[in-house]
PDB file of N, CA and C in Angstrom:
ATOM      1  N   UNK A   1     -38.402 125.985  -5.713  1.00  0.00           N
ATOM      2  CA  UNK A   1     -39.494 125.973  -4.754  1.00  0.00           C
ATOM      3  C   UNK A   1     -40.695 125.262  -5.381  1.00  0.00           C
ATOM      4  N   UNK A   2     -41.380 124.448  -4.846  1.00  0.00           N
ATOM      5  CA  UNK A   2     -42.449 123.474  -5.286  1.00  0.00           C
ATOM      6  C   UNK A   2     -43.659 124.404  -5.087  1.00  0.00           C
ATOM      7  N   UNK A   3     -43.936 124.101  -6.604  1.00  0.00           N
ATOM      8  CA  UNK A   3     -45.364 125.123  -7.049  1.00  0.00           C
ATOM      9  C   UNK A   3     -46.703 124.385  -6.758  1.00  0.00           C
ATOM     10  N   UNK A   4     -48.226 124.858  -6.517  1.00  0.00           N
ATOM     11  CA  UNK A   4     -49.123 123.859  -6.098  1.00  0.00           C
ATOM     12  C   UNK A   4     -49.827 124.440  -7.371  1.00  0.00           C
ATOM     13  N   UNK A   5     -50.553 123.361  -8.033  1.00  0.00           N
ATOM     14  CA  UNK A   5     -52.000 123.758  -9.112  1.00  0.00           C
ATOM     15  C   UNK A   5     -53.195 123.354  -7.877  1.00  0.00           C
ATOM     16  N   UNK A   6     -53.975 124.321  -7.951  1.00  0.00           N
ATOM     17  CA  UNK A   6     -55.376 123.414  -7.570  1.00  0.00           C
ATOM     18  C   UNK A   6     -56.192 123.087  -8.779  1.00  0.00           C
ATOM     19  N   UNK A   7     -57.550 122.287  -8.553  1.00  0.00           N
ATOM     20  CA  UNK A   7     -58.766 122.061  -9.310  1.00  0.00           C
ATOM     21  C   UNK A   7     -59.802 121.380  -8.572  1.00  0.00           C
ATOM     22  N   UNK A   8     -60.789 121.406  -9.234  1.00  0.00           N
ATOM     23  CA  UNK A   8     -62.033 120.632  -8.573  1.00  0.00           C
ATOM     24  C   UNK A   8     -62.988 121.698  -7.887  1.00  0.00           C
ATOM     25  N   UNK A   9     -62.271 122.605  -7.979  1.00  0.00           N
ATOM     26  CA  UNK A   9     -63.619 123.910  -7.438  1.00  0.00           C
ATOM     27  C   UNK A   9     -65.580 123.816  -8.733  1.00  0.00           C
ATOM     28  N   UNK A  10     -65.914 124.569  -8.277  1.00  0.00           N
ATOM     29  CA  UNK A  10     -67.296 124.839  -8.963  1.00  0.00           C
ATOM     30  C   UNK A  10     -68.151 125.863  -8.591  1.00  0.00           C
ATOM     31  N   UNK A  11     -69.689 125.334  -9.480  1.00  0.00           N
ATOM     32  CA  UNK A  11     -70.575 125.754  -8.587  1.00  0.00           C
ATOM     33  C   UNK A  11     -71.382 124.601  -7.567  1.00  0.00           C
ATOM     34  N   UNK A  12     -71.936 124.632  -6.809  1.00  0.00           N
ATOM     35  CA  UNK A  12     -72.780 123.608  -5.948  1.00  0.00           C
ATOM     36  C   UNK A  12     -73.771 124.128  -4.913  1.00  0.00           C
ATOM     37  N   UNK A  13     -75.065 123.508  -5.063  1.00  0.00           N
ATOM     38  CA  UNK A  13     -75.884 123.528  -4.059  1.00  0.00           C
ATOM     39  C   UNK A  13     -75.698 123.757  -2.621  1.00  0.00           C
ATOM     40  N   UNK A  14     -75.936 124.728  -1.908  1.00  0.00           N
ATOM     41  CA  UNK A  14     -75.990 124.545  -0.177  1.00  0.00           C
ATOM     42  C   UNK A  14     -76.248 123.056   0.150  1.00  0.00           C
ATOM     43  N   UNK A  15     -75.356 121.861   0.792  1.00  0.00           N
ATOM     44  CA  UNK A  15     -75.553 120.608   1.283  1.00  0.00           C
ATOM     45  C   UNK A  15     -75.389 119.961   0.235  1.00  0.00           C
ATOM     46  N   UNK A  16     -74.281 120.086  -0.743  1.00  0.00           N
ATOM     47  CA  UNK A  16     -73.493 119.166  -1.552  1.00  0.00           C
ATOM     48  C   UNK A  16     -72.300 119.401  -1.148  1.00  0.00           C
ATOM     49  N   UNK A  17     -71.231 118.635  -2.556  1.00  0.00           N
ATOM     50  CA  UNK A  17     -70.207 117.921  -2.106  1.00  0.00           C
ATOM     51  C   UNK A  17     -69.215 118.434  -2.965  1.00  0.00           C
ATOM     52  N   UNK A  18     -67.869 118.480  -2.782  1.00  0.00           N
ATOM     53  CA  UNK A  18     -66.878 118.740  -3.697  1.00  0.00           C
ATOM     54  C   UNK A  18     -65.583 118.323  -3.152  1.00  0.00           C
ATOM     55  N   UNK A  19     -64.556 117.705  -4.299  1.00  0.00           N
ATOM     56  CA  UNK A  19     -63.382 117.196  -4.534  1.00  0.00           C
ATOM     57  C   UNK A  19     -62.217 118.306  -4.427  1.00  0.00           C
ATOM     58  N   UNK A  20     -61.504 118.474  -4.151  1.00  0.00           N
ATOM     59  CA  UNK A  20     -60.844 119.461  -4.253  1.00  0.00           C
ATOM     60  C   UNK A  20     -59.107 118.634  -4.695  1.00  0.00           C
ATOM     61  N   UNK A  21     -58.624 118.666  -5.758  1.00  0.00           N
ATOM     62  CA  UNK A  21     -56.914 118.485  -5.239  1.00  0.00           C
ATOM     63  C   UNK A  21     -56.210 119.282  -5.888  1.00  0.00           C
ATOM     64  N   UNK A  22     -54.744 118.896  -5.108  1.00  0.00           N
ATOM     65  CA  UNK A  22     -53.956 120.010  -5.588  1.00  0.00           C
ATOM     66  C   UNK A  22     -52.396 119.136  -5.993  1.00  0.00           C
ATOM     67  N   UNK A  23     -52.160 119.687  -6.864  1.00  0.00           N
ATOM     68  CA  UNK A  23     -51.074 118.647  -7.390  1.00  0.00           C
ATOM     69  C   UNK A  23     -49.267 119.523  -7.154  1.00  0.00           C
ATOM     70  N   UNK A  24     -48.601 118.621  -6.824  1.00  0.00           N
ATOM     71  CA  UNK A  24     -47.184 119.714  -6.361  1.00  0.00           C
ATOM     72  C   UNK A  24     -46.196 119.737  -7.505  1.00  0.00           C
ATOM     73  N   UNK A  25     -45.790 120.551  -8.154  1.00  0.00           N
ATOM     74  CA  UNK A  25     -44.651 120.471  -9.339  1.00  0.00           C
ATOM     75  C   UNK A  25     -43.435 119.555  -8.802  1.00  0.00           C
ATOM     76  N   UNK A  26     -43.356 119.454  -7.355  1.00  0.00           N
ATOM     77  CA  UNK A  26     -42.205 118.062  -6.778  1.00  0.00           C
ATOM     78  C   UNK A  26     -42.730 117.905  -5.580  1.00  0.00           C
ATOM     79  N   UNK A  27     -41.652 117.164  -5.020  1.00  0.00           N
ATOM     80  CA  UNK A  27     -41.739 116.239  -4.287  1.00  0.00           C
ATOM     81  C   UNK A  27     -42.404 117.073  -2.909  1.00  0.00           C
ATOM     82  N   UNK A  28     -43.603 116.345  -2.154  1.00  0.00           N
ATOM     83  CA  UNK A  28     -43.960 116.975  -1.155  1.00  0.00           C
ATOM     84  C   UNK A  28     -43.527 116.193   0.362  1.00  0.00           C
ATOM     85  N   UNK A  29     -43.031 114.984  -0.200  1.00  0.00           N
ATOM     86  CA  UNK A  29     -42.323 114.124   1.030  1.00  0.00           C
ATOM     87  C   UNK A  29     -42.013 114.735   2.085  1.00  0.00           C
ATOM     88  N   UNK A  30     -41.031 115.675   1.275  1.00  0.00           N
ATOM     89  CA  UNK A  30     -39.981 116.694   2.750  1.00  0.00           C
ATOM     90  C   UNK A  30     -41.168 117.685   3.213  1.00  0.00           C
ATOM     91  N   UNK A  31     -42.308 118.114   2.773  1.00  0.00           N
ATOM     92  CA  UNK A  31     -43.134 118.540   3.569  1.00  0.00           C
ATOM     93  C   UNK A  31     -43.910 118.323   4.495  1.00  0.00           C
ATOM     94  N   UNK A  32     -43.670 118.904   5.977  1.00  0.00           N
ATOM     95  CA  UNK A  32     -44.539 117.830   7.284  1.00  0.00           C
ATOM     96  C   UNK A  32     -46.095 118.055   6.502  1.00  0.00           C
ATOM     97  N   UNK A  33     -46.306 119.352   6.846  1.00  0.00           N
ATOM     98  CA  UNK A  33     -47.751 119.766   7.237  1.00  0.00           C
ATOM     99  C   UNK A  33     -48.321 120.257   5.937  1.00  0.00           C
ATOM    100  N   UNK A  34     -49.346 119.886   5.315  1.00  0.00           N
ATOM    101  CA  UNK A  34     -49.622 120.352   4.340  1.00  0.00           C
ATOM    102  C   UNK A  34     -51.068 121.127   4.376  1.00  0.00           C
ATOM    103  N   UNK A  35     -51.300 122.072   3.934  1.00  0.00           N
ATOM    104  CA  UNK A  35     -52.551 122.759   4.178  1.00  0.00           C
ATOM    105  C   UNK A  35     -53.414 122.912   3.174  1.00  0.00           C
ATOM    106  N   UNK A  36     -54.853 123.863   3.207  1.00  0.00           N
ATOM    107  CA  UNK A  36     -55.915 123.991   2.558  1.00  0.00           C
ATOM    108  C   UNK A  36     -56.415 125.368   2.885  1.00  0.00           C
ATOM    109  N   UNK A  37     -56.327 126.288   2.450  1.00  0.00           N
ATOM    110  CA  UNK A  37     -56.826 127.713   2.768  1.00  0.00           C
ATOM    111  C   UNK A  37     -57.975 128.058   2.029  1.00  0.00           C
ATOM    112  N   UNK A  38     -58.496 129.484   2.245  1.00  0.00           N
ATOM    113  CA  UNK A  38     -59.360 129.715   1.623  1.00  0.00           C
ATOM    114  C   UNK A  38     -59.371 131.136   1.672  1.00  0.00           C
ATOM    115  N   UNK A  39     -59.680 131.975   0.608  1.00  0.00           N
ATOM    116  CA  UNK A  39     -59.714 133.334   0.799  1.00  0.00           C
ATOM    117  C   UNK A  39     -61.504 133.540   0.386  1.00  0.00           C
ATOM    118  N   UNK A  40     -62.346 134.317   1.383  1.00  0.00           N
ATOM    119  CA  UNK A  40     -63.563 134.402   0.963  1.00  0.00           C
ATOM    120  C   UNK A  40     -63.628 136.003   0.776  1.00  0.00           C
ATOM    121  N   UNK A  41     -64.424 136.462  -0.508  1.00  0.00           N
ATOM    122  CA  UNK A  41     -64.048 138.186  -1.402  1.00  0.00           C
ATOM    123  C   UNK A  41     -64.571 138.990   0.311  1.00  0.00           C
ATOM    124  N   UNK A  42     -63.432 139.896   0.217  1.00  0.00           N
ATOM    125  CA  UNK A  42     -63.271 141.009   1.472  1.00  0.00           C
ATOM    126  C   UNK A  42     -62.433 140.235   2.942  1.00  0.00           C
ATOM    127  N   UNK A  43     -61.938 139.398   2.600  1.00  0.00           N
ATOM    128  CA  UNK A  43     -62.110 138.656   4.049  1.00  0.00           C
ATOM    129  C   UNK A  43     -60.310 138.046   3.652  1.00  0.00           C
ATOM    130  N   UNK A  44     -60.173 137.883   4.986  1.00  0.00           N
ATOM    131  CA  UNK A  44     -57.942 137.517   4.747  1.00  0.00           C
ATOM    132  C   UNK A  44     -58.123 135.778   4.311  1.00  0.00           C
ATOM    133  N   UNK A  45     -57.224 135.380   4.188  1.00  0.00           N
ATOM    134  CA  UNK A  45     -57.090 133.704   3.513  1.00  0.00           C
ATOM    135  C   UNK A  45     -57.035 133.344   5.121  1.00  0.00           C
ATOM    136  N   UNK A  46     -57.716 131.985   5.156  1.00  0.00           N
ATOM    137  CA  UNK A  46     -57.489 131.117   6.304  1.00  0.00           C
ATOM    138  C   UNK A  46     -57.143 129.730   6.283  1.00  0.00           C
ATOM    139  N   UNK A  47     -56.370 129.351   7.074  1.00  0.00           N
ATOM    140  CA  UNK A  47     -55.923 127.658   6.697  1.00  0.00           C
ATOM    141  C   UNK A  47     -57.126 127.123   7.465  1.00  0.00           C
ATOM    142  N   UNK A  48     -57.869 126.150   6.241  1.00  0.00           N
ATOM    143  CA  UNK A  48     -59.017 125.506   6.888  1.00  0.00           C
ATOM    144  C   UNK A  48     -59.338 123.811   7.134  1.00  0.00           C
ATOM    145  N   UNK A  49     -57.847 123.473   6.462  1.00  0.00           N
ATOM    146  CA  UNK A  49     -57.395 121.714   7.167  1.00  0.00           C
ATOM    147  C   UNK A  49     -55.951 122.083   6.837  1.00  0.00           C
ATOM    148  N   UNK A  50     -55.441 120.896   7.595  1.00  0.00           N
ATOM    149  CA  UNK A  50     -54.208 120.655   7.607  1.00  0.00           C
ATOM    150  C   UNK A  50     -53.547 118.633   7.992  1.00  0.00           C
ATOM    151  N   UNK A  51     -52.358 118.390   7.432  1.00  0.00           N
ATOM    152  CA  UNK A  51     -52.040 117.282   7.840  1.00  0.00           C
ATOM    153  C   UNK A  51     -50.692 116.984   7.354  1.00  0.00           C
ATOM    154  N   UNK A  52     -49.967 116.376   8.681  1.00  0.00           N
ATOM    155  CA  UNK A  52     -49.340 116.205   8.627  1.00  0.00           C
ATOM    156  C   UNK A  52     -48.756 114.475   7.945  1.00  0.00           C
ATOM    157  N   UNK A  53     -47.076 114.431   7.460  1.00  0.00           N
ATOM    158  CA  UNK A  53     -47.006 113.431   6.612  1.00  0.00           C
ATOM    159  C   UNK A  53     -47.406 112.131   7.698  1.00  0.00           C
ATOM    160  N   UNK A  54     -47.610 112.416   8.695  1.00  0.00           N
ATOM    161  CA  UNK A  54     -47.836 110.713   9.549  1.00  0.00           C
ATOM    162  C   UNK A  54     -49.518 111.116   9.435  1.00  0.00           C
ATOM    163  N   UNK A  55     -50.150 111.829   9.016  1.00  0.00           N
ATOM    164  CA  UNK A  55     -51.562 111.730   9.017  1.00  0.00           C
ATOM    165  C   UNK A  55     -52.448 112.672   9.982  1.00  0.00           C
ATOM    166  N   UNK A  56     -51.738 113.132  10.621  1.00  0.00           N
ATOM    167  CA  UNK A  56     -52.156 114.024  11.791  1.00  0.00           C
ATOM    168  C   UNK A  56     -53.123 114.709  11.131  1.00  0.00           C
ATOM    169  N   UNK A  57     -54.436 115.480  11.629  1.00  0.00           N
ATOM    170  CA  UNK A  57     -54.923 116.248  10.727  1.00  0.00           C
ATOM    171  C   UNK A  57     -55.622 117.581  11.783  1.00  0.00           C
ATOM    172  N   UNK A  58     -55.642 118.449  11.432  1.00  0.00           N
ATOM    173  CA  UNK A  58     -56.299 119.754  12.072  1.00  0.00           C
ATOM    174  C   UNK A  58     -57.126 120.304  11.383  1.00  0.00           C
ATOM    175  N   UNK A  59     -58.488 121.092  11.960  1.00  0.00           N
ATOM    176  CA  UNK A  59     -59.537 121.736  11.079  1.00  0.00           C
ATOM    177  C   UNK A  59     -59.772 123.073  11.863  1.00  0.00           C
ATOM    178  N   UNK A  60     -60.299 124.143  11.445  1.00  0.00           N
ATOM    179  CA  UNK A  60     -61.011 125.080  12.523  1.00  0.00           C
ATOM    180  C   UNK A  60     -62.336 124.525  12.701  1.00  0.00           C
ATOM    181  N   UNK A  61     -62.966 125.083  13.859  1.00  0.00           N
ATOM    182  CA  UNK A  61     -64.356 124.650  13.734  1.00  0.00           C
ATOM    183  C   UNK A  61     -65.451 124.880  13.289  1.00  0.00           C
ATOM    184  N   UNK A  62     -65.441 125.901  12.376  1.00  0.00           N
ATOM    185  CA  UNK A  62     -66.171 126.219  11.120  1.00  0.00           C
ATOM    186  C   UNK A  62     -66.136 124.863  10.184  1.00  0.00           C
ATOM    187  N   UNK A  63     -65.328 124.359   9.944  1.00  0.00           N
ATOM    188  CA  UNK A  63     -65.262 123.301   8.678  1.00  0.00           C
ATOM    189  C   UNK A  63     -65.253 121.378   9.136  1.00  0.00           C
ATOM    190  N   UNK A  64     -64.933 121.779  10.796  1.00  0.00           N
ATOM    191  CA  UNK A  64     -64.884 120.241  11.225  1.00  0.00           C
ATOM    192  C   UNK A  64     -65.868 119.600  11.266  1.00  0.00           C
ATOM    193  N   UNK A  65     -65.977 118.389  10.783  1.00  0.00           N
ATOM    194  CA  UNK A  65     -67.154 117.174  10.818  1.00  0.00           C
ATOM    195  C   UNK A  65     -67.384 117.324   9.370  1.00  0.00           C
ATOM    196  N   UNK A  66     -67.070 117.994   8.461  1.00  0.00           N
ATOM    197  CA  UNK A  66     -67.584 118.346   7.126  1.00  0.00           C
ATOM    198  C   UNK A  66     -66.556 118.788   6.316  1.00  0.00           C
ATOM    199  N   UNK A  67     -65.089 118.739   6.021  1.00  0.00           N
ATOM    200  CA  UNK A  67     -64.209 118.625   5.250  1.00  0.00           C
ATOM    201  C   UNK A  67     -63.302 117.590   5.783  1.00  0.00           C
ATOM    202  N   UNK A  68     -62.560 116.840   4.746  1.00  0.00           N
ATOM    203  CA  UNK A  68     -61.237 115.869   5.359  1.00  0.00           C
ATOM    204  C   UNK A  68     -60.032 115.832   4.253  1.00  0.00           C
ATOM    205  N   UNK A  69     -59.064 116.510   4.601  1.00  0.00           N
ATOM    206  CA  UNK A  69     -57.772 116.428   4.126  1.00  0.00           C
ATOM    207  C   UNK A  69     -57.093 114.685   3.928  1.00  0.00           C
ATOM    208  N   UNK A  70     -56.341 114.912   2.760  1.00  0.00           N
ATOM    209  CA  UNK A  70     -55.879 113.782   2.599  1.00  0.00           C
ATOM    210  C   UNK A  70     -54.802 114.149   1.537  1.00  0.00           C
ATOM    211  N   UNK A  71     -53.835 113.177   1.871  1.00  0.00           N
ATOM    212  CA  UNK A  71     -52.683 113.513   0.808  1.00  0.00           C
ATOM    213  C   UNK A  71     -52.049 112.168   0.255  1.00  0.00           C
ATOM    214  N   UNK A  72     -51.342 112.143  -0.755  1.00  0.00           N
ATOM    215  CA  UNK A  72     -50.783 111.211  -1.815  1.00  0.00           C
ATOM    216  C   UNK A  72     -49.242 111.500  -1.671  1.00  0.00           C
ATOM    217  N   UNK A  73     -48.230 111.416  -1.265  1.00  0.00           N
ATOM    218  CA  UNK A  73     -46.984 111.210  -1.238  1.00  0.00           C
ATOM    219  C   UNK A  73     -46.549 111.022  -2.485  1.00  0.00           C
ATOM    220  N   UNK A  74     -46.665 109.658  -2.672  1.00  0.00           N
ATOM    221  CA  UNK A  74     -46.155 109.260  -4.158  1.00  0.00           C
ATOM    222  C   UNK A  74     -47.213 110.202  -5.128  1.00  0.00           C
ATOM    223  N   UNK A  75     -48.069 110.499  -5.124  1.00  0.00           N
ATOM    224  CA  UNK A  75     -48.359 111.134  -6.461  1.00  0.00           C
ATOM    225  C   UNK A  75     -48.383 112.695  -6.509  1.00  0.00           C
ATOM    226  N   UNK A  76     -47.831 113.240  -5.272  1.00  0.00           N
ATOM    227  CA  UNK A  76     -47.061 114.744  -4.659  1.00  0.00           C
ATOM    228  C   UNK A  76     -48.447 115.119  -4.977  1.00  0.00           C
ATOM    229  N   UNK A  77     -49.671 114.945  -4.047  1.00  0.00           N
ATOM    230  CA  UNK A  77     -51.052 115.520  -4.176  1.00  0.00           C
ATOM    231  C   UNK A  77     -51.781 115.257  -2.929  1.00  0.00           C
ATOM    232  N   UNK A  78     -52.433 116.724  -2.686  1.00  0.00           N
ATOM    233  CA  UNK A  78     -53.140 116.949  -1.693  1.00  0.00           C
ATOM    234  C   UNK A  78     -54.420 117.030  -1.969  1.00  0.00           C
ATOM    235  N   UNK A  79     -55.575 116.499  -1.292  1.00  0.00           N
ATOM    236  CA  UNK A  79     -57.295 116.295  -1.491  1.00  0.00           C
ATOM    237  C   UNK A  79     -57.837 117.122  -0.449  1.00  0.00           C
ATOM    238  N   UNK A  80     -59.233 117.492  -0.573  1.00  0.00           N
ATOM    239  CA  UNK A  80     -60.033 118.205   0.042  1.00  0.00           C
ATOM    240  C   UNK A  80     -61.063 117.819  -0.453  1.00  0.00           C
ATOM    241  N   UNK A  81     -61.462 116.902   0.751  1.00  0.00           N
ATOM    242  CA  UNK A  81     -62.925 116.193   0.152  1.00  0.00           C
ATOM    243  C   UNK A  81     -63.903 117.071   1.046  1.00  0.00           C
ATOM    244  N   UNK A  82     -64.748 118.241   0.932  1.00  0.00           N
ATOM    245  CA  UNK A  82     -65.499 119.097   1.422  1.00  0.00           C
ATOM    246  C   UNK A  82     -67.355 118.445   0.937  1.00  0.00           C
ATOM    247  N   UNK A  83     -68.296 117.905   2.279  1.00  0.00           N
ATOM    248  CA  UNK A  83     -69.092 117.979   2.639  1.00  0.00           C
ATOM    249  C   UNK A  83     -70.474 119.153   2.939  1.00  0.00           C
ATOM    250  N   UNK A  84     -71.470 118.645   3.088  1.00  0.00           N
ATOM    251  CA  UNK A  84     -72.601 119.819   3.765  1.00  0.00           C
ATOM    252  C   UNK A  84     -71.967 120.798   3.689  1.00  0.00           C
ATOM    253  N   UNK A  85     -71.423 121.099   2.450  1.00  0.00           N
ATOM    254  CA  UNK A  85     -71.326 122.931   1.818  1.00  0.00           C
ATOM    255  C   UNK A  85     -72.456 123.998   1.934  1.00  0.00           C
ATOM    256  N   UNK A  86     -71.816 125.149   2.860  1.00  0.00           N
ATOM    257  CA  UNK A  86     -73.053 125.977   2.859  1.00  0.00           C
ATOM    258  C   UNK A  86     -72.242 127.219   2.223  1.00  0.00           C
ATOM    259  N   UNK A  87     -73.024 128.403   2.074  1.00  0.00           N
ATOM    260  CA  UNK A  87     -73.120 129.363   1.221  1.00  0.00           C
ATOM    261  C   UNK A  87     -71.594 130.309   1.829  1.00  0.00           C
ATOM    262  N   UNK A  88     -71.564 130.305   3.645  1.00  0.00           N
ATOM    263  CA  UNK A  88     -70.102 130.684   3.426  1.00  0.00           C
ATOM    264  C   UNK A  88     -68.903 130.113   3.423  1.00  0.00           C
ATOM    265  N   UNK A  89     -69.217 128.898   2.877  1.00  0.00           N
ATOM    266  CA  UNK A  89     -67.716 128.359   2.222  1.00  0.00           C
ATOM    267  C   UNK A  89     -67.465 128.637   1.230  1.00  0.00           C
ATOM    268  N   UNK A  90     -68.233 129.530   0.446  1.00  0.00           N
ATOM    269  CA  UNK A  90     -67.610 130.345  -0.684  1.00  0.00           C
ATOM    270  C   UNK A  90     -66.527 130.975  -0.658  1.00  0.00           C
ATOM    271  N   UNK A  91     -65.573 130.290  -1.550  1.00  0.00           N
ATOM    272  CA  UNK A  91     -64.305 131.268  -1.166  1.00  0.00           C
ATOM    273  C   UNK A  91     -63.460 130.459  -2.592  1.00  0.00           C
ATOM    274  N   UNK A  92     -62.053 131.200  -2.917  1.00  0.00           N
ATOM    275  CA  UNK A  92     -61.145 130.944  -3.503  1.00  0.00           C
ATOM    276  C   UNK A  92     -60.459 129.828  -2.615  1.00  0.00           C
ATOM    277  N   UNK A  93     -59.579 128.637  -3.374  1.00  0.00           N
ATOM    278  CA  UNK A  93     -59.223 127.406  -2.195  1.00  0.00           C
ATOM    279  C   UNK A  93     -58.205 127.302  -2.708  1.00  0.00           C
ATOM    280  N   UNK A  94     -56.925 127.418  -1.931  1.00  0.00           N
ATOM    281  CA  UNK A  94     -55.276 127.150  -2.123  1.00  0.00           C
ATOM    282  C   UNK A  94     -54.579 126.022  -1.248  1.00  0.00           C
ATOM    283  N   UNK A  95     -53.861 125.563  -1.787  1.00  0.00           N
ATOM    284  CA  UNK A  95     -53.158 124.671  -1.264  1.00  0.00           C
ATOM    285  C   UNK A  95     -51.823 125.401  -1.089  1.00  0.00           C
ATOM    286  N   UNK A  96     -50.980 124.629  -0.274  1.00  0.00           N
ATOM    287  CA  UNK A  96     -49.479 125.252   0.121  1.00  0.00           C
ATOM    288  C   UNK A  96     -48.960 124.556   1.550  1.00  0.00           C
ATOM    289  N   UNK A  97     -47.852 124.927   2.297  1.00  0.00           N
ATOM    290  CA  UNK A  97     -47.017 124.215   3.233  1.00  0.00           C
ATOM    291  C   UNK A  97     -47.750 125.637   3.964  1.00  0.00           C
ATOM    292  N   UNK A  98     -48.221 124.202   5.269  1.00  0.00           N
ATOM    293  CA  UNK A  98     -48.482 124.665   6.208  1.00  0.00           C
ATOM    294  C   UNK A  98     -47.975 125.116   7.389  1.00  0.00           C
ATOM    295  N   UNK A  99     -48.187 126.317   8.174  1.00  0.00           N
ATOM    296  CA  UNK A  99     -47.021 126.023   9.607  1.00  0.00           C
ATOM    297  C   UNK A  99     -45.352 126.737   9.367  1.00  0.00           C
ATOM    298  N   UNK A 100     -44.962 127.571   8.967  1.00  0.00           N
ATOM    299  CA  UNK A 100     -46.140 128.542   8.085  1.00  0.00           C
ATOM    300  C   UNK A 100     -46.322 128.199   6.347  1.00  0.00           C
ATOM    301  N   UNK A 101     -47.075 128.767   5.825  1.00  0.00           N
ATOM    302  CA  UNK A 101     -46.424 128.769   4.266  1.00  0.00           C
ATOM    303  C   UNK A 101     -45.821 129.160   3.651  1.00  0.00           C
ATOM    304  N   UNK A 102     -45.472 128.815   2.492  1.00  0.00           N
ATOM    305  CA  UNK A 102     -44.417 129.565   1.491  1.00  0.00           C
ATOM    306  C   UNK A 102     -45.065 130.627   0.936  1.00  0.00           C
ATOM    307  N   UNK A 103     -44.137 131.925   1.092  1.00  0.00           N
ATOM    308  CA  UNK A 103     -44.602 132.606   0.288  1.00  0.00           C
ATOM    309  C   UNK A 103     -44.785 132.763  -1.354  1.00  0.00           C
ATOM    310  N   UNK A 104     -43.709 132.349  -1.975  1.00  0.00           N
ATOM    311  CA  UNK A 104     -43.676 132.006  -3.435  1.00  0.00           C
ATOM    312  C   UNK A 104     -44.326 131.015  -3.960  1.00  0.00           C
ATOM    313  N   UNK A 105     -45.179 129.938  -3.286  1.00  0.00           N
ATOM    314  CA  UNK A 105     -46.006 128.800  -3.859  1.00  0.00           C
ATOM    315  C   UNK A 105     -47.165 128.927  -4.125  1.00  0.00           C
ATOM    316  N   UNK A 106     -47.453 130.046  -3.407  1.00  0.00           N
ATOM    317  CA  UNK A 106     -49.253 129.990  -4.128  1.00  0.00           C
ATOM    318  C   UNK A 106     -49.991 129.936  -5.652  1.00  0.00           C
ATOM    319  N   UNK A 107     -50.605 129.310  -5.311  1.00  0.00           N
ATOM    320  CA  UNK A 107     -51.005 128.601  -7.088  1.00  0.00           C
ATOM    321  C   UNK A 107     -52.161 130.008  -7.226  1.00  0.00           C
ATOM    322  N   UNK A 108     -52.854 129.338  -8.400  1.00  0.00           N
ATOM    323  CA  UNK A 108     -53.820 130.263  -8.605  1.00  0.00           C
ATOM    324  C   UNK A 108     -55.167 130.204  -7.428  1.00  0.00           C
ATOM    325  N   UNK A 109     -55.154 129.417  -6.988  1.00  0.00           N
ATOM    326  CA  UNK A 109     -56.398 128.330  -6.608  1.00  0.00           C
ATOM    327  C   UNK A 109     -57.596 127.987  -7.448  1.00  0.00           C
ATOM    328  N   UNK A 110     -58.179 127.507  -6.855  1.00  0.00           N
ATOM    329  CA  UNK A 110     -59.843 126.921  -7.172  1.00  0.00           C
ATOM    330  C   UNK A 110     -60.759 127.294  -6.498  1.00  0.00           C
ATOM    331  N   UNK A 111     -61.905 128.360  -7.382  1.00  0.00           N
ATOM    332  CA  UNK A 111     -63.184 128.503  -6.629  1.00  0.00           C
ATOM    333  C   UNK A 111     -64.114 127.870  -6.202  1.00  0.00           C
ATOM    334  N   UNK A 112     -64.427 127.990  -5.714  1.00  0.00           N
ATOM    335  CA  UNK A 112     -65.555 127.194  -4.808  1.00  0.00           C
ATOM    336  C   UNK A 112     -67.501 128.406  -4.668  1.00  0.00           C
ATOM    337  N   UNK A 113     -67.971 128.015  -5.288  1.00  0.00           N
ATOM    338  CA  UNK A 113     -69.723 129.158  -5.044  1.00  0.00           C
ATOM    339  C   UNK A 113     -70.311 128.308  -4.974  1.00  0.00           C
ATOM    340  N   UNK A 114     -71.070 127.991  -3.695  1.00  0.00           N
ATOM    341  CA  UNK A 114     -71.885 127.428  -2.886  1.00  0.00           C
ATOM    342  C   UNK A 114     -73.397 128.101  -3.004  1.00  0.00           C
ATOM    343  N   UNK A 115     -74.375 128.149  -3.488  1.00  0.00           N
ATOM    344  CA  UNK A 115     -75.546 128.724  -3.915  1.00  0.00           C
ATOM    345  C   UNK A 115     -76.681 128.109  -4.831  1.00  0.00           C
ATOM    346  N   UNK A 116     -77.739 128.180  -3.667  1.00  0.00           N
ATOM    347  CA  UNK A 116     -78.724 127.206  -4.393  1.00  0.00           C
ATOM    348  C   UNK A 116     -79.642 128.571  -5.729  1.00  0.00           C
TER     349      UNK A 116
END
């Protein structure tokens, strides 16, 4: 089963910027939909982009206009280029197969604290 690392979490200002990727131990080809969750402390994990391998992409509307998913095939890696960060996008950030996910893939993730 293909394992995900994340990185690129931090700390950052309310209305900065952060990189997010996540790299797959194999091949993510055979995966349509690939996702971006987030668990914020007390609160359940939510998938907060998604895209599929032809590019398709989905957001909730908490995060749309201001995060954009992107993925690498050949280099089995998923991006989260996250925008106008405010204080509750604080959260832990996982990558994994979207629609639904795997249960055995969850990486550790990458934090994310948004706070001026």
């Amino acid at each position: 089963q293909v394992q995900f690392v994340e990185s690129g979490g931090g700390l950052v200002q309310p209305g900065g910027s952060l990189r997010l990727s996540c790299a797959a131990s194999g091949s993510i080809f055979n995966i349509n939909t690939m996702g971006w969750y987030r668990q914020a402390p007390g609160k359940q994990r939510e998938l907060v982009a998604a895209i599929t391998n032809g590019g398709r992409t989905n957001y909730p509307e908490s995060v749309k206009g201001r995060f954009t998913i992107s993925r690498d095939n050949a280099k089995n890696t998923v991006y989260l280029r996250m925008n106008s960060l405010k204080p509750e996008d604080t959260a832990v950030y996982y990558c994994n197969r979207a629609y639904p996910p795997a249960a055995g893939s969850w990486g550790q993730g990458t934090r994310v604290f948004v706070s001026s």
